[in-house]
Protein backbone atom coordinates (compact mmCIF):
# COMPACT_ATOMS: atom_id res chain seq x y z
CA UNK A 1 -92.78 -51.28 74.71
CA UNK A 2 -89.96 -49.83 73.22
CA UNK A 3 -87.94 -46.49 74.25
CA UNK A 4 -87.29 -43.81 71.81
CA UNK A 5 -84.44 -41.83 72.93
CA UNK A 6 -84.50 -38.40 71.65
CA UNK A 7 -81.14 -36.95 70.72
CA UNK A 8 -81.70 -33.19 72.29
CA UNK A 9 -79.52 -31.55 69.63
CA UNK A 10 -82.13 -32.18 67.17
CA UNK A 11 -84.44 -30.16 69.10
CA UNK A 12 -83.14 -26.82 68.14
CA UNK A 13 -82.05 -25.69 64.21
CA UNK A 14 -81.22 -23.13 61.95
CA UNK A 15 -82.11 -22.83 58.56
CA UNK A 16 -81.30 -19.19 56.33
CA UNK A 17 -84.35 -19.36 54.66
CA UNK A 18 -86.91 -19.90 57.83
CA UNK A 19 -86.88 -16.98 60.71
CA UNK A 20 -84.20 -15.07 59.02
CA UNK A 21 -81.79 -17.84 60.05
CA UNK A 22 -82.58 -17.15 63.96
CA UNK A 23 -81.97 -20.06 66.24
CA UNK A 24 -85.96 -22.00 66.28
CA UNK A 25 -87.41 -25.05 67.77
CA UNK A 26 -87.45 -27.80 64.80
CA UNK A 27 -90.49 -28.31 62.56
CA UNK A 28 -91.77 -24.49 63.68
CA UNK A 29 -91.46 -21.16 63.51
CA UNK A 30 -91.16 -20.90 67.46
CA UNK A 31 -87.88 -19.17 67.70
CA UNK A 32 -85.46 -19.31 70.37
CA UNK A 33 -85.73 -15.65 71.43
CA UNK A 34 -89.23 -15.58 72.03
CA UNK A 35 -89.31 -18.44 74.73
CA UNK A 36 -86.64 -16.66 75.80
CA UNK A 37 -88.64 -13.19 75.93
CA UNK A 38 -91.80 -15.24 77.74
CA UNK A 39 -89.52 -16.56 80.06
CA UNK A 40 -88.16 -13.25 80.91
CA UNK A 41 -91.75 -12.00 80.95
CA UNK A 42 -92.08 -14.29 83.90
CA UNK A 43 -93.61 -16.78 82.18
CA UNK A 44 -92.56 -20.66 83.32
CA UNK A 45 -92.82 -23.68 80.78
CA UNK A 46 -95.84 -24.79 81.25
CA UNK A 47 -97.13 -21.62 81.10
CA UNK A 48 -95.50 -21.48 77.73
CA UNK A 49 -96.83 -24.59 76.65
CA UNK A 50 -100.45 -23.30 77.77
CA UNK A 51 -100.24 -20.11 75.26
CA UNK A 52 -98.79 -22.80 72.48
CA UNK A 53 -100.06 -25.51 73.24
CA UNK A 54 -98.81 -27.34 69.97
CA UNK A 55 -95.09 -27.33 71.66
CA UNK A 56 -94.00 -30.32 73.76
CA UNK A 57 -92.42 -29.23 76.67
CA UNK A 58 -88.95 -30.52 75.94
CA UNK A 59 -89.05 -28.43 72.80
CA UNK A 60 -89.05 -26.13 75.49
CA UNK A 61 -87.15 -26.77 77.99
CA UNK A 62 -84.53 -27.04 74.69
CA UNK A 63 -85.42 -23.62 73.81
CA UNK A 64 -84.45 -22.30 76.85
CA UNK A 65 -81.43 -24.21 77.42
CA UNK A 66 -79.83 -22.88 74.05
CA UNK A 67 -81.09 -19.55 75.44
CA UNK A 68 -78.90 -19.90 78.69
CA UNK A 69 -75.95 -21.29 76.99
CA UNK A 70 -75.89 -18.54 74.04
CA UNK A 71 -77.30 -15.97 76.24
CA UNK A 72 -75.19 -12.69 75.06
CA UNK A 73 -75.87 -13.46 71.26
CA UNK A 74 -79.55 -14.24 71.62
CA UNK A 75 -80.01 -10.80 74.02
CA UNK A 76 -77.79 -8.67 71.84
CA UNK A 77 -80.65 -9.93 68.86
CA UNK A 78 -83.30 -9.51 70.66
CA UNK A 79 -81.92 -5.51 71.82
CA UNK A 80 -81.53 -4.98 68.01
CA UNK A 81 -84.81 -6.33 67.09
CA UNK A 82 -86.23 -4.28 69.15
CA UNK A 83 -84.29 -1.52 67.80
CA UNK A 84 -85.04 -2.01 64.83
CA UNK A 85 -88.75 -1.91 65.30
CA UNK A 86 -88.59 1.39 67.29
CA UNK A 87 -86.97 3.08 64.77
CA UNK A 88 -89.34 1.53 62.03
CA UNK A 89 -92.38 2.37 64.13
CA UNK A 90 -90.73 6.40 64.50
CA UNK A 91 -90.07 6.60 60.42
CA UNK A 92 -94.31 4.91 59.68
CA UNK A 93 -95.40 7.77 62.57
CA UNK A 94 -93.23 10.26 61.28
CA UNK A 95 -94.89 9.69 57.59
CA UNK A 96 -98.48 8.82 58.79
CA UNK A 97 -97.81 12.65 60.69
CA UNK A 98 -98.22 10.99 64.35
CA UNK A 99 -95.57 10.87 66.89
CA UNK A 100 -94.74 8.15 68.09
């Protein structure tokens, strides 16, 4: 039977036109930062794997190793996503006359 090695730089891409150019695992829409924000729920990856089950778990493992290597970019996006949703969430209350 023969071996198919799997060269572990294909595992992760970015493309401009496909998650706003955020880091993803190939052929989804799985993006970096949000195995990184299960992980950091507490979340292991198998446990990932059992919420999506169509990812293999060295898409990942990958995943999370890209996380831990570009840790400080990847957080800062994730703080501004974030940021960005609170204040979008505060502006739809504001007009819909709830508070948010």
């Amino acid at each position: 039977m023969a071996v198919t090695i799997v060269d572990i730089g294909t595992l992760i891409v970015q493309s401009p036109d496909i998650c706003g150019n955020r880091p993803r695992i190939a052929r989804t829409r799985m993006t970096v930062g949000r195995i990184a924000t299960l992980w950091q729920q507490g979340l292991n990856a198998e446990q990932i794997q059992d919420e999506y089950p169509h990812l293999k778990l060295e898409q990942i493992y990958a995943a999370l190793a890209y996380y831990h290597a570009n840790k400080l970019d990847i957080d800062a996006s994730l703080a501004k996503d974030l940021m960005d949703y609170e204040n979008y969430r505060k502006v739809f209350s504001q007009k819909q006359g709830v508070e948010a």
